[in-house]
PDB file of N, CA and C in Angstrom:
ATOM      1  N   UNK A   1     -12.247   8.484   2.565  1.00  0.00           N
ATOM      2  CA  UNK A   1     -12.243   7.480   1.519  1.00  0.00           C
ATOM      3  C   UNK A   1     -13.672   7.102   1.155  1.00  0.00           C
ATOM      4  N   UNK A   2     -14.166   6.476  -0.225  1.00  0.00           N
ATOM      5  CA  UNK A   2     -15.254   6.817  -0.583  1.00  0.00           C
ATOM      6  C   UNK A   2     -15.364   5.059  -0.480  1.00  0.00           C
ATOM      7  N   UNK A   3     -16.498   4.872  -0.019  1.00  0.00           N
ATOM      8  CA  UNK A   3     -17.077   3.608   0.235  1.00  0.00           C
ATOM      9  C   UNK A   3     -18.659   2.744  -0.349  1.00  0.00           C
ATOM     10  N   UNK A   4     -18.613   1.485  -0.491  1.00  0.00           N
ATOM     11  CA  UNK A   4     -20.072   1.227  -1.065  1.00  0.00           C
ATOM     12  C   UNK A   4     -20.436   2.070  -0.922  1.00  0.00           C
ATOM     13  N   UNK A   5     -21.456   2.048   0.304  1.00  0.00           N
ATOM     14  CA  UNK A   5     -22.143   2.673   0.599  1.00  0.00           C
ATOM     15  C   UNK A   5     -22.649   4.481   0.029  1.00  0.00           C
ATOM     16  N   UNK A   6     -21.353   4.698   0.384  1.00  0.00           N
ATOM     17  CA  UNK A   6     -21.789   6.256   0.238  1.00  0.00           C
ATOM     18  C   UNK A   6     -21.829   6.819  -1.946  1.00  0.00           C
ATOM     19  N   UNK A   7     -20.852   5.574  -2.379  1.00  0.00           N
ATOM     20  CA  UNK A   7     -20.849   5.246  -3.840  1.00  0.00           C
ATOM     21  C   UNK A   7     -22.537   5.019  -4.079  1.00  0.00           C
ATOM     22  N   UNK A   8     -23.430   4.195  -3.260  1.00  0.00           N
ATOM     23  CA  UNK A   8     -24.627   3.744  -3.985  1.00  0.00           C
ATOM     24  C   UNK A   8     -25.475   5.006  -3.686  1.00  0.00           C
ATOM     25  N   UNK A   9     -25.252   5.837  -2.697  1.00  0.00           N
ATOM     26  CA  UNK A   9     -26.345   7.038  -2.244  1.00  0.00           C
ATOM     27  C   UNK A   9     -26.172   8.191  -3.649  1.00  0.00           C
ATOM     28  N   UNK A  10     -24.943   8.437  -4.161  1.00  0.00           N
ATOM     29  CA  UNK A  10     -24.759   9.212  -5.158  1.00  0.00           C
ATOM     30  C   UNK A  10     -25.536   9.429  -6.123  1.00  0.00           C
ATOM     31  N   UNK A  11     -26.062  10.558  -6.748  1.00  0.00           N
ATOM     32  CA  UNK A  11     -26.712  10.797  -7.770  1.00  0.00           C
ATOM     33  C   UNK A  11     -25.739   9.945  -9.395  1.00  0.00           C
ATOM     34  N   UNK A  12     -26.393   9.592 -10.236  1.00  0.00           N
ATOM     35  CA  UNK A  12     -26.071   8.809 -11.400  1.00  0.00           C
ATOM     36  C   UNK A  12     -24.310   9.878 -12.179  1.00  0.00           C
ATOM     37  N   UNK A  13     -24.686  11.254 -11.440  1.00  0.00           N
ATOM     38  CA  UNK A  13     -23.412  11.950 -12.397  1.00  0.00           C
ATOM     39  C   UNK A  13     -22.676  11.955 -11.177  1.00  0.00           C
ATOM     40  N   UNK A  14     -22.758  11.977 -10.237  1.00  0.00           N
ATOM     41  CA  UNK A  14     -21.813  11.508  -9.287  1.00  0.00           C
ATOM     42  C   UNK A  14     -20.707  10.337  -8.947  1.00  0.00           C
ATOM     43  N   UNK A  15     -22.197   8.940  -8.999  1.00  0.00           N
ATOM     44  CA  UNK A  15     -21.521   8.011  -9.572  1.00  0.00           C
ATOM     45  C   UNK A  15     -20.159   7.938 -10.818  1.00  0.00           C
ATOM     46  N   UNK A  16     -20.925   8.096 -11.915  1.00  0.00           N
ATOM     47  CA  UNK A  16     -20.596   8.616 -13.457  1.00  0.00           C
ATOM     48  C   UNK A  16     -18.688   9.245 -12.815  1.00  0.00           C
ATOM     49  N   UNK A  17     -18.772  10.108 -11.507  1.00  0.00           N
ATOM     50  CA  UNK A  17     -17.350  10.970 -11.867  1.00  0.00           C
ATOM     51  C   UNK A  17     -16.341  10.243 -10.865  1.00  0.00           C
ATOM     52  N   UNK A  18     -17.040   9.362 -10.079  1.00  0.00           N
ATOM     53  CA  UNK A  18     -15.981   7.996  -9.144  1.00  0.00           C
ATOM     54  C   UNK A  18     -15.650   7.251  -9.910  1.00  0.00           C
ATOM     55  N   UNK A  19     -16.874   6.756 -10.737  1.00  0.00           N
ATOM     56  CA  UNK A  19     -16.029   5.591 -11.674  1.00  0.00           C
ATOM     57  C   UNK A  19     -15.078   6.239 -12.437  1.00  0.00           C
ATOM     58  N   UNK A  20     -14.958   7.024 -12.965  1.00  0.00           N
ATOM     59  CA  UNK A  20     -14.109   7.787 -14.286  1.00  0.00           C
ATOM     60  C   UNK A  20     -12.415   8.131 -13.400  1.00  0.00           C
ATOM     61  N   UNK A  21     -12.620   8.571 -12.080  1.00  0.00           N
ATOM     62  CA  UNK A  21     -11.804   8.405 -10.986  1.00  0.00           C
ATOM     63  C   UNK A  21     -11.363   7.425 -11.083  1.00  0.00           C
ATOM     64  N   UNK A  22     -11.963   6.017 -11.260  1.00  0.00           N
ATOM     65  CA  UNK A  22     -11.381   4.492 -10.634  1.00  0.00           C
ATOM     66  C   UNK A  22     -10.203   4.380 -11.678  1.00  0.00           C
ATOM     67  N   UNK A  23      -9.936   3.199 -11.987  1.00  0.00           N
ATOM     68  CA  UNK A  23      -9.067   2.253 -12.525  1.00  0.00           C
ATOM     69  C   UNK A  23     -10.031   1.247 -13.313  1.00  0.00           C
ATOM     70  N   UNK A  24     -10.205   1.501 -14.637  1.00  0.00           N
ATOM     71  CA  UNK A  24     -10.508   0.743 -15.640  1.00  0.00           C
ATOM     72  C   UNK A  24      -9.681  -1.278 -15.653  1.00  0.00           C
ATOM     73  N   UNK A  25     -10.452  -2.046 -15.935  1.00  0.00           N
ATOM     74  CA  UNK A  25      -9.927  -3.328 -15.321  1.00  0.00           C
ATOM     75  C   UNK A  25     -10.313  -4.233 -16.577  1.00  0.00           C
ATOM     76  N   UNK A  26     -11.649  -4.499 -16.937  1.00  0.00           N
ATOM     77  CA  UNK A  26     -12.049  -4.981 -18.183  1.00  0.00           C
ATOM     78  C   UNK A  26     -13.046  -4.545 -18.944  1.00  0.00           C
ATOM     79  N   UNK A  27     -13.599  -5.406 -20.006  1.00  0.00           N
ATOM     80  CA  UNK A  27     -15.264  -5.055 -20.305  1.00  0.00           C
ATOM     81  C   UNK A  27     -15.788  -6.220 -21.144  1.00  0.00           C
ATOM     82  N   UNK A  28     -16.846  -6.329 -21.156  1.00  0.00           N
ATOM     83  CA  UNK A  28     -17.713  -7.317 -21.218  1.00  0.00           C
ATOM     84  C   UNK A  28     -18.733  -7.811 -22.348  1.00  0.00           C
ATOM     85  N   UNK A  29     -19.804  -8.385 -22.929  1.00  0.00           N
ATOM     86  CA  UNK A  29     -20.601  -8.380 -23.459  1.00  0.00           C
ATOM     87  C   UNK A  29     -21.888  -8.414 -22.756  1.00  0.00           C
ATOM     88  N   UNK A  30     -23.230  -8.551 -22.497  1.00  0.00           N
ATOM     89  CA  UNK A  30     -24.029  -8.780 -22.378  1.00  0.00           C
ATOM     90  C   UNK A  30     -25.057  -8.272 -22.534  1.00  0.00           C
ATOM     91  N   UNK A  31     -26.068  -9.218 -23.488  1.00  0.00           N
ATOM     92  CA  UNK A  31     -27.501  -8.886 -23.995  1.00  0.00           C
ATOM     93  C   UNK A  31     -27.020  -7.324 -25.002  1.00  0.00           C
ATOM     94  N   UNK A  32     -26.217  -7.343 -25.435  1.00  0.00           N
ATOM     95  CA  UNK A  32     -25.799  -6.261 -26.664  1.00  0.00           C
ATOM     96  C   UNK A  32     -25.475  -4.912 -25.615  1.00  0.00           C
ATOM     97  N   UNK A  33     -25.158  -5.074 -24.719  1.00  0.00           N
ATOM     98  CA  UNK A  33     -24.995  -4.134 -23.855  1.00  0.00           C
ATOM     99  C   UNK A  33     -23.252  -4.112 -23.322  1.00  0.00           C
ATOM    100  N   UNK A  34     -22.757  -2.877 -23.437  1.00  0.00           N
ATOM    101  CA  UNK A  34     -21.113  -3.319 -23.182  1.00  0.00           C
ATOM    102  C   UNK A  34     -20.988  -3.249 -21.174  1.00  0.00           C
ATOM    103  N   UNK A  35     -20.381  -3.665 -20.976  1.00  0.00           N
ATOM    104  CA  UNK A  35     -20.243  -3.977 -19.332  1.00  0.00           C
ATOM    105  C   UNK A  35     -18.814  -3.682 -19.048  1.00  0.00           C
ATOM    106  N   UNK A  36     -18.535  -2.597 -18.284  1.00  0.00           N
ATOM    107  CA  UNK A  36     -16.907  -1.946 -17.921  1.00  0.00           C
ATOM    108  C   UNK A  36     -16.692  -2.290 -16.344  1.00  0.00           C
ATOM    109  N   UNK A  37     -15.661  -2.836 -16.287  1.00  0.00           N
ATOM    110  CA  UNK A  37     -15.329  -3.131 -14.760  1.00  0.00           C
ATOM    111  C   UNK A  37     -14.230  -2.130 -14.498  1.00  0.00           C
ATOM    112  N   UNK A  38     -14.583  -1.181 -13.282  1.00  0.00           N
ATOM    113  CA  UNK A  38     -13.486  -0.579 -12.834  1.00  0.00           C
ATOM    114  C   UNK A  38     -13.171  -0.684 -11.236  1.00  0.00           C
ATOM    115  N   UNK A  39     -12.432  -0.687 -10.994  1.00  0.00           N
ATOM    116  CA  UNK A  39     -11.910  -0.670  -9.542  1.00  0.00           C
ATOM    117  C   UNK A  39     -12.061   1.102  -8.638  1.00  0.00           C
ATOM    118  N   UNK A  40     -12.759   1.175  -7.913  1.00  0.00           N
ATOM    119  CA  UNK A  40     -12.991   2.188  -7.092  1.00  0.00           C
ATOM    120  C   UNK A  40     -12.962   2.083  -5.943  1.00  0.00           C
ATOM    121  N   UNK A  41     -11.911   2.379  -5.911  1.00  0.00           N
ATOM    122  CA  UNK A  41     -11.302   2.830  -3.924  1.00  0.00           C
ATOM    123  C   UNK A  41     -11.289   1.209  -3.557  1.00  0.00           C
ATOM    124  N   UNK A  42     -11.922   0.679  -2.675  1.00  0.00           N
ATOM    125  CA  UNK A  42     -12.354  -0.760  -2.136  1.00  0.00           C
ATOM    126  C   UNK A  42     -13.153  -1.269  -2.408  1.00  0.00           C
ATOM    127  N   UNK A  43     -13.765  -1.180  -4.263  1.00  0.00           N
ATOM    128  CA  UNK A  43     -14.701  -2.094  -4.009  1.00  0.00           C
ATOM    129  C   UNK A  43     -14.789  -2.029  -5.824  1.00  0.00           C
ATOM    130  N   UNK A  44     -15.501  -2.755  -6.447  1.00  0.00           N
ATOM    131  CA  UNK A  44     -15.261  -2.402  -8.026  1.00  0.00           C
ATOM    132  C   UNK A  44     -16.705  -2.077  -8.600  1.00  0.00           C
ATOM    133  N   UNK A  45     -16.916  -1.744  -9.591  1.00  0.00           N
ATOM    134  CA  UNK A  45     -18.364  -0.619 -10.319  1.00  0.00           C
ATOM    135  C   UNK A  45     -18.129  -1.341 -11.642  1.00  0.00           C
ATOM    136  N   UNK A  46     -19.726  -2.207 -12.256  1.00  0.00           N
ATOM    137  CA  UNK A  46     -19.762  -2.154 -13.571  1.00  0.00           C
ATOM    138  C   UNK A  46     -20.618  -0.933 -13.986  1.00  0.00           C
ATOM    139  N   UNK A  47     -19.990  -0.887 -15.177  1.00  0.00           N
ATOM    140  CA  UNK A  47     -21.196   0.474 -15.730  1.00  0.00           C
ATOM    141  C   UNK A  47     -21.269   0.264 -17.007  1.00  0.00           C
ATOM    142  N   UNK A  48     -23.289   0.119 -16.832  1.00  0.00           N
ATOM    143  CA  UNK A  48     -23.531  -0.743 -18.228  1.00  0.00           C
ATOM    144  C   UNK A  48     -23.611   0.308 -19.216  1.00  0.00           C
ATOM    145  N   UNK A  49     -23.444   0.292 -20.405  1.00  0.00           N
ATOM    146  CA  UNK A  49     -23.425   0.963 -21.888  1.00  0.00           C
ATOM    147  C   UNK A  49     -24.198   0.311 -22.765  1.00  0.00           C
ATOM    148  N   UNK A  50     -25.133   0.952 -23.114  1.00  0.00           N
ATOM    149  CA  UNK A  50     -25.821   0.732 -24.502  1.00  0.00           C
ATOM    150  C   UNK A  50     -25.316   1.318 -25.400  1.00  0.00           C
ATOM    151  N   UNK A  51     -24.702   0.901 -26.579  1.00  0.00           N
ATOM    152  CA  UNK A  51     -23.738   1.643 -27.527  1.00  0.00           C
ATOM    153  C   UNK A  51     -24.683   2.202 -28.576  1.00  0.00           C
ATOM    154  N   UNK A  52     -25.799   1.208 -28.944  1.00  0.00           N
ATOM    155  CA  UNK A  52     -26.792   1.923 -29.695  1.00  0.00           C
ATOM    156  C   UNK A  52     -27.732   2.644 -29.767  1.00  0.00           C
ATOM    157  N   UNK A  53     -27.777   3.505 -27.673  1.00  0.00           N
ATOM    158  CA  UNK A  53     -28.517   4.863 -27.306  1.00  0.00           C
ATOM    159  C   UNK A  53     -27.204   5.714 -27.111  1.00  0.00           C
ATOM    160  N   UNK A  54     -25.757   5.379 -27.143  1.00  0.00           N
ATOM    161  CA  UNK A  54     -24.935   5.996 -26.661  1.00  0.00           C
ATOM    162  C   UNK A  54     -25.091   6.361 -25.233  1.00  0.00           C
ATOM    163  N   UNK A  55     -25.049   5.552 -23.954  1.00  0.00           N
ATOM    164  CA  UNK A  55     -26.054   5.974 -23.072  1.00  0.00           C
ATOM    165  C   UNK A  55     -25.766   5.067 -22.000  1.00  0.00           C
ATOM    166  N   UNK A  56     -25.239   5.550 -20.776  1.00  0.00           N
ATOM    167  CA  UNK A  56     -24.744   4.592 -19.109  1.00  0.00           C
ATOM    168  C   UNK A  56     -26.186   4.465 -18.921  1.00  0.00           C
ATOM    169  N   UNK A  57     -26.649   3.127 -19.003  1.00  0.00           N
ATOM    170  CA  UNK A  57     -27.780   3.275 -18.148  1.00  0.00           C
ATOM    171  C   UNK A  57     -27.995   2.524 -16.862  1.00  0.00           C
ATOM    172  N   UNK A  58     -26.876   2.205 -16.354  1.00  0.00           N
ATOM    173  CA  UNK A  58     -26.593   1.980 -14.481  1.00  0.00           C
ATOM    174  C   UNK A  58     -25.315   1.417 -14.755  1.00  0.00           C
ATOM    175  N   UNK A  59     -25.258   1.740 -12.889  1.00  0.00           N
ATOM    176  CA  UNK A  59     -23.754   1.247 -12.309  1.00  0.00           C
ATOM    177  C   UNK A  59     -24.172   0.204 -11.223  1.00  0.00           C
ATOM    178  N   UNK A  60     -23.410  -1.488 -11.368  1.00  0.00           N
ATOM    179  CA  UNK A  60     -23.221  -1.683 -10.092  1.00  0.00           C
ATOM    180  C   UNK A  60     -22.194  -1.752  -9.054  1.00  0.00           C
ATOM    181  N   UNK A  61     -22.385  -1.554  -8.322  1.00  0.00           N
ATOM    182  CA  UNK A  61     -21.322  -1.471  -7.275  1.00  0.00           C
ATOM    183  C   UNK A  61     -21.342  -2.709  -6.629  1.00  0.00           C
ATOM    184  N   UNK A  62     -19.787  -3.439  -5.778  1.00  0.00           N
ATOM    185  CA  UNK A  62     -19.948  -4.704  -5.422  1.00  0.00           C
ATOM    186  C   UNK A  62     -18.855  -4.850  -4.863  1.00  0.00           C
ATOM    187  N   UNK A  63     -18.242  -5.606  -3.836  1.00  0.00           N
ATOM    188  CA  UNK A  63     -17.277  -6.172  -3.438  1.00  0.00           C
ATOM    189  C   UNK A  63     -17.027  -7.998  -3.461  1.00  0.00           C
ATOM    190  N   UNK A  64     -18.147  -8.168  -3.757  1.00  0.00           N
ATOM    191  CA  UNK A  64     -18.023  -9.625  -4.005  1.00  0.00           C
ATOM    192  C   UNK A  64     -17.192 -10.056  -5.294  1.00  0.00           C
ATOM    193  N   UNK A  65     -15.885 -11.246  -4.669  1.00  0.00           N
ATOM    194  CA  UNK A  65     -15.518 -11.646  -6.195  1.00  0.00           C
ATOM    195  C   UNK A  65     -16.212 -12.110  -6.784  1.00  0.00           C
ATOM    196  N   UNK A  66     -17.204 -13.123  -6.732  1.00  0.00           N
ATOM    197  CA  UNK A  66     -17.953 -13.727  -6.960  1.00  0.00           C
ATOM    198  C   UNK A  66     -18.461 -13.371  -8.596  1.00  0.00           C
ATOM    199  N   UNK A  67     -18.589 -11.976  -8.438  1.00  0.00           N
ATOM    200  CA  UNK A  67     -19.162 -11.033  -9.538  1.00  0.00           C
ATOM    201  C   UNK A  67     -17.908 -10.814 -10.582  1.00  0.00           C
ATOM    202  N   UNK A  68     -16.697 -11.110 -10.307  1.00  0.00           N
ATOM    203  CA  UNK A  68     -15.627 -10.786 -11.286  1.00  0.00           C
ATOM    204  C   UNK A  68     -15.137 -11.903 -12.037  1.00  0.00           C
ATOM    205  N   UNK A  69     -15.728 -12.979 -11.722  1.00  0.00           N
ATOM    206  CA  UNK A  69     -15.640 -13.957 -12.714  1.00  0.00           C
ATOM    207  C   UNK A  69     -16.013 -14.343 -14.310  1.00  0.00           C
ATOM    208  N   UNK A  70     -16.979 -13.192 -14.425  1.00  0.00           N
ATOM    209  CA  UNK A  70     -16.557 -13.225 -15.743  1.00  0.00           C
ATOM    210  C   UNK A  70     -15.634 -12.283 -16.583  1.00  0.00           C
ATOM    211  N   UNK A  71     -14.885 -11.976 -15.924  1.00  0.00           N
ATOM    212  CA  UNK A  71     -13.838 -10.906 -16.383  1.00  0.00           C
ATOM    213  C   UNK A  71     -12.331 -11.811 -16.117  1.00  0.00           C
ATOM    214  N   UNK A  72     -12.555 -13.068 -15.209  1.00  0.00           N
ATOM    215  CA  UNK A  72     -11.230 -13.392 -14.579  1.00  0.00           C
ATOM    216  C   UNK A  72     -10.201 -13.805 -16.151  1.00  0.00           C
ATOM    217  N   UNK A  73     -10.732 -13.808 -17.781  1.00  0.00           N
ATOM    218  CA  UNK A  73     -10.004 -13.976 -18.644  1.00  0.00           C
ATOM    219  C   UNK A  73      -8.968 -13.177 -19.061  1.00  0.00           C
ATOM    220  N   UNK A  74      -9.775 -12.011 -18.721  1.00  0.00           N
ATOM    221  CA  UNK A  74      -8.732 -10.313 -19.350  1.00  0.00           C
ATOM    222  C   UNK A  74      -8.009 -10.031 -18.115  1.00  0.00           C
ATOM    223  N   UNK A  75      -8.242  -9.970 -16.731  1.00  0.00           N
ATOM    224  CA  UNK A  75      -7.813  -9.386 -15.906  1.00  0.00           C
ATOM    225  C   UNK A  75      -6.342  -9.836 -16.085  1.00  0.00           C
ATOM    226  N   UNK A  76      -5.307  -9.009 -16.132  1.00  0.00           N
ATOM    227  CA  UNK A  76      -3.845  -9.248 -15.880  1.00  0.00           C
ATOM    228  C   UNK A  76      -3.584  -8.573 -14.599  1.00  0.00           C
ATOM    229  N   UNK A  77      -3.024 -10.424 -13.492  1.00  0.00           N
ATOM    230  CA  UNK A  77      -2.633  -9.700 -12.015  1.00  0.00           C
ATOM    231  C   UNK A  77      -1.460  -9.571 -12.347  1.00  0.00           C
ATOM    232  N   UNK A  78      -0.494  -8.659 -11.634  1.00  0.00           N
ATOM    233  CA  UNK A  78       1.345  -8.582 -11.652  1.00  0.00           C
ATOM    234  C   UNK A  78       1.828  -9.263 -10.456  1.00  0.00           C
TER     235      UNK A  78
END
C-alpha cells in the first residue's frame, strides 16, 4: 500500500499517476490557481493547476484534516 511517505519521495510523473489513481473529492480557488483534492490510499493530495500555463505545478500530500477545511462545503459524506 502506497503511503505519505513513499507518495512524497516520487518523481512529479509518478506522483502525477497516484493521484490520477486516487478518488477525485473537490476543487478549489486560490490566487487564480485551481486546487484538486483527491483521496489517495490513506491520506489525500492537492494538485495545484495553473489553467493559464496549462500546467500541475505541485502536489501536496497530507493527512491532516485540518487542511480539508476548505473543501468541507462540496465534500458530500454518505
Amino acid at each position: 500500500m502506497l503511503t505519505l511517505y513513499d507518495f512524497n519521495a516520487f518523481s512529479e510523473d509518478e506522483k502525477a499517476n497516484a493521484v490520477w489513481s486516487g478518488s477525485f473529492l473537490a476543487d478549489r480557488e486560490e490566487k487564480g490557481l485551481m486546487v484538486q483534492l483527491y483521496s489517495v490510499h490513506s491520506f489525500y493530495v492537492e494538485a495545484f493547476y495553473d489553467p493559464a500555463a496549462n500546467k500541475i505545478l505541485r502536489f501536496r500530500a497530507f493527512t491532516s484534516r485540518d487542511l480539508l477545511v476548505p473543501y468541507l462545503s462540496q465534500i458530500k459524506f454518505n
